[in-house]
Protein backbone atom coordinates (compact mmCIF):
# COMPACT_ATOMS: atom_id res chain seq x y z
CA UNK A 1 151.43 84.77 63.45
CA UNK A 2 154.24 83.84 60.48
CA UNK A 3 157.59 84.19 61.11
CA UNK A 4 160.52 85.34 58.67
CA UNK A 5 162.60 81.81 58.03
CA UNK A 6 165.66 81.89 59.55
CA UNK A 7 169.19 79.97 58.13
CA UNK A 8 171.03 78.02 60.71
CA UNK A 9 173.81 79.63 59.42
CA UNK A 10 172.31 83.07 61.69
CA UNK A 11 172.43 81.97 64.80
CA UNK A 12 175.25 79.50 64.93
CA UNK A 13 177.92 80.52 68.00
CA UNK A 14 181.21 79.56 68.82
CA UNK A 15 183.08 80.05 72.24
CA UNK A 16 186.44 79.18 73.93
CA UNK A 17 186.80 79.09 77.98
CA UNK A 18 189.92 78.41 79.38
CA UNK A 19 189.89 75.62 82.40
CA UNK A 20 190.93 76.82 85.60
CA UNK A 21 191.63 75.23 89.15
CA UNK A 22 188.07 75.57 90.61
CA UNK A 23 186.60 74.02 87.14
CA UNK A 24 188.69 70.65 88.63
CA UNK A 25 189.03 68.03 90.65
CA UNK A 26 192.11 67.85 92.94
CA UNK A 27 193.99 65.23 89.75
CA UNK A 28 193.05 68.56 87.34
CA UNK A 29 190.34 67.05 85.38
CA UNK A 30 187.71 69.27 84.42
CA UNK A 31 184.35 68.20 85.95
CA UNK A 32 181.28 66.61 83.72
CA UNK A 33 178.95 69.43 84.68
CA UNK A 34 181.72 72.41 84.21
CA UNK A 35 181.24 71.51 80.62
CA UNK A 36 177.88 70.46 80.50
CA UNK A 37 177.23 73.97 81.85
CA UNK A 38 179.24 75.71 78.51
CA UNK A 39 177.44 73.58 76.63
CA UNK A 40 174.11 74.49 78.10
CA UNK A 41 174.60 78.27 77.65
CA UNK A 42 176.28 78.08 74.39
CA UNK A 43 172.75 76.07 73.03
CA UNK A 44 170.82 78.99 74.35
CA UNK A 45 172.53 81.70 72.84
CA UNK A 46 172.12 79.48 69.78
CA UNK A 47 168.25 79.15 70.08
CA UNK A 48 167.91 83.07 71.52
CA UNK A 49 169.62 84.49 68.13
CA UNK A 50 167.21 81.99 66.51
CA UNK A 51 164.27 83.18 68.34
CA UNK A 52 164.69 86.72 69.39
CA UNK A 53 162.32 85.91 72.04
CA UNK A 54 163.19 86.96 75.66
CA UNK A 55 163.08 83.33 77.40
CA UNK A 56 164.71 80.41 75.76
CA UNK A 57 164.97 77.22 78.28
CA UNK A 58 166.56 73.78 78.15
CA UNK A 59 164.20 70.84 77.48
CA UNK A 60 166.10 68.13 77.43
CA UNK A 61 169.70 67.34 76.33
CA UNK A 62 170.74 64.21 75.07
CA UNK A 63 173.17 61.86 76.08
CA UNK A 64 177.13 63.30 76.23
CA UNK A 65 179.53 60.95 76.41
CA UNK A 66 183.16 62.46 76.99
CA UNK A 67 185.00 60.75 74.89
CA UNK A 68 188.46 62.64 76.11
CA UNK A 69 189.78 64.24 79.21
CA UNK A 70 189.80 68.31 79.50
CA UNK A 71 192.36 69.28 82.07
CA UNK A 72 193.19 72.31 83.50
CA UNK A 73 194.49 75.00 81.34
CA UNK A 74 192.99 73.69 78.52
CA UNK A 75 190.76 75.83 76.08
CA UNK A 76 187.40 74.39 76.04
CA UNK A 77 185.83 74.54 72.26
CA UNK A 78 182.43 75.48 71.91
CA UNK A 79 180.66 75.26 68.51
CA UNK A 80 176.63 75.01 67.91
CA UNK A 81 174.09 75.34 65.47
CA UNK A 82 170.48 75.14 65.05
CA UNK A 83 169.13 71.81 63.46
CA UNK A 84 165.72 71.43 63.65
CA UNK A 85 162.73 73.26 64.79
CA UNK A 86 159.14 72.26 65.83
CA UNK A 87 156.19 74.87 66.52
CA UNK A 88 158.06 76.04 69.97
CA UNK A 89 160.94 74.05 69.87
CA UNK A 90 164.61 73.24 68.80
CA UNK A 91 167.53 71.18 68.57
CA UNK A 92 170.73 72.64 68.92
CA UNK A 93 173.86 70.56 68.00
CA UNK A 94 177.02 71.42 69.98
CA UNK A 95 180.16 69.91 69.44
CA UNK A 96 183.25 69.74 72.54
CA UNK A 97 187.06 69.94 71.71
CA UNK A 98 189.93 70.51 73.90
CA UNK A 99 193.25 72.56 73.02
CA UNK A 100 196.14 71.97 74.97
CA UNK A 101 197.97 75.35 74.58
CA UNK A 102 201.38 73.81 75.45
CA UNK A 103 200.98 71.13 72.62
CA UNK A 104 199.01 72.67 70.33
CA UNK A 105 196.36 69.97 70.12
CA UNK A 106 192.94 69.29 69.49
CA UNK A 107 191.16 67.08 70.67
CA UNK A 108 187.06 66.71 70.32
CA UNK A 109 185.76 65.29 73.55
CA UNK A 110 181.81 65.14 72.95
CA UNK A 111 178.65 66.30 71.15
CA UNK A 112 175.83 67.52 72.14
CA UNK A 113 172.10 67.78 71.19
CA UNK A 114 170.20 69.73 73.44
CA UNK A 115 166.00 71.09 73.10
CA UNK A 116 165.23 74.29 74.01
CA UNK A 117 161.61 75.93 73.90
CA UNK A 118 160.72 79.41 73.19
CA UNK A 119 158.31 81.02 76.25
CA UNK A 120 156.19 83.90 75.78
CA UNK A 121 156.16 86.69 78.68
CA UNK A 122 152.96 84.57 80.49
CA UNK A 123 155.86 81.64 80.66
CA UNK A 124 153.90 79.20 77.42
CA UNK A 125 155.16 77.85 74.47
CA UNK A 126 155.35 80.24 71.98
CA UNK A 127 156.41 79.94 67.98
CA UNK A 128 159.63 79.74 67.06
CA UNK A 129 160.50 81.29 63.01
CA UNK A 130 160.96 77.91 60.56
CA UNK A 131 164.88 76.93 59.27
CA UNK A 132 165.42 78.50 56.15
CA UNK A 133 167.54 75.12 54.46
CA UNK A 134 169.64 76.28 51.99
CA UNK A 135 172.21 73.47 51.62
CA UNK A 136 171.66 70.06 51.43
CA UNK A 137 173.97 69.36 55.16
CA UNK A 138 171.46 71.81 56.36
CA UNK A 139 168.48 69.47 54.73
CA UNK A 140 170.46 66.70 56.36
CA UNK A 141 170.83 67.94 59.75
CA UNK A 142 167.46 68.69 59.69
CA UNK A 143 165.92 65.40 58.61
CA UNK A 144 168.26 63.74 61.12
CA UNK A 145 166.97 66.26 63.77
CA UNK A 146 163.27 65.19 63.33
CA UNK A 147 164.22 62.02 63.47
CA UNK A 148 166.19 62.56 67.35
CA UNK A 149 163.22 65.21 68.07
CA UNK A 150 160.64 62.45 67.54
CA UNK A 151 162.29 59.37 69.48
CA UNK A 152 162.19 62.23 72.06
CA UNK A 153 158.52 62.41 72.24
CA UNK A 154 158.03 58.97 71.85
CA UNK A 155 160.43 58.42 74.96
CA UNK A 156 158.18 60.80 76.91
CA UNK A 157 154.78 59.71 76.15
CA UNK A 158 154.07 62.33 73.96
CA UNK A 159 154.00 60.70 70.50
């Protein structure tokens, strides 16, 4: 089966969720896994424009530190973009801020890489289309992405 090449540039999302009480603990900082979810679903909507396909699931995700606080009533950040692909497989890179609406400031508070595989309807692996690189950051990104992609699979046994 070949697939039309697709530019990172095609699926690439961006989203901004406002913190609220029940995304907090009781001092009003935003819990780990509130934005570890918004980064998980902004990755997939990343990888389902890429693919098209109707299941797109999370692999793996690589280490997030938080390098800042998000507290309630901050704006959460969201932006991602595809990186690399494999046969099945892809990285999506998603970068965390924080805007404090009362100040006005920004404040990035983590990154993200996380692997998501295409499934076919039966639940397998299934081709993904190729990056179309147009720039050289794209070439970049990509190069650094196989790089991340393959200490993956060596970490796993699978390489």
């Amino acid at each position: 089966m070949s697939l039309n090449a697709k530019s990172p540039q095609d699926s690439q999302a961006e989203t901004t969720v406002l913190m609220m009480p029940s995304d907090a603990n009781p001092m009003g900082n935003v819990f780990g896994g509130v934005i570890l979810k918004h980064v998980d679903l902004i990755a997939g909507i990343v990888a389902k424009r890429h693919v098209g396909h109707p299941n797109v699931v999370t692999a793996a995700m690589d280490r997030m530190t938080f390098l800042k606080p998000v507290f309630i009533g901050n704006a959460l950040v969201l932006s991602a973009r595809i990186n690399y692909v494999r046969r099945s497989s892809m990285e999506v890179e998603v970068t965390v801020e924080s805007e404090d609406y009362d100040s006005g400031t920004k404040a990035r508070t983590g990154t993200a890489f996380v692997t998501l595989v295409a499934l076919d309807k039966h639940g397998k692996a299934t081709e993904v289309p190729p990056l179309l690189l147009e720039t050289a950051e794209d070439k970049k990104r990509f190069s650094e992405g196989e790089k991340r992609m393959q200490q993956r699979l060596r970490e796993a046994g699978k390489l």
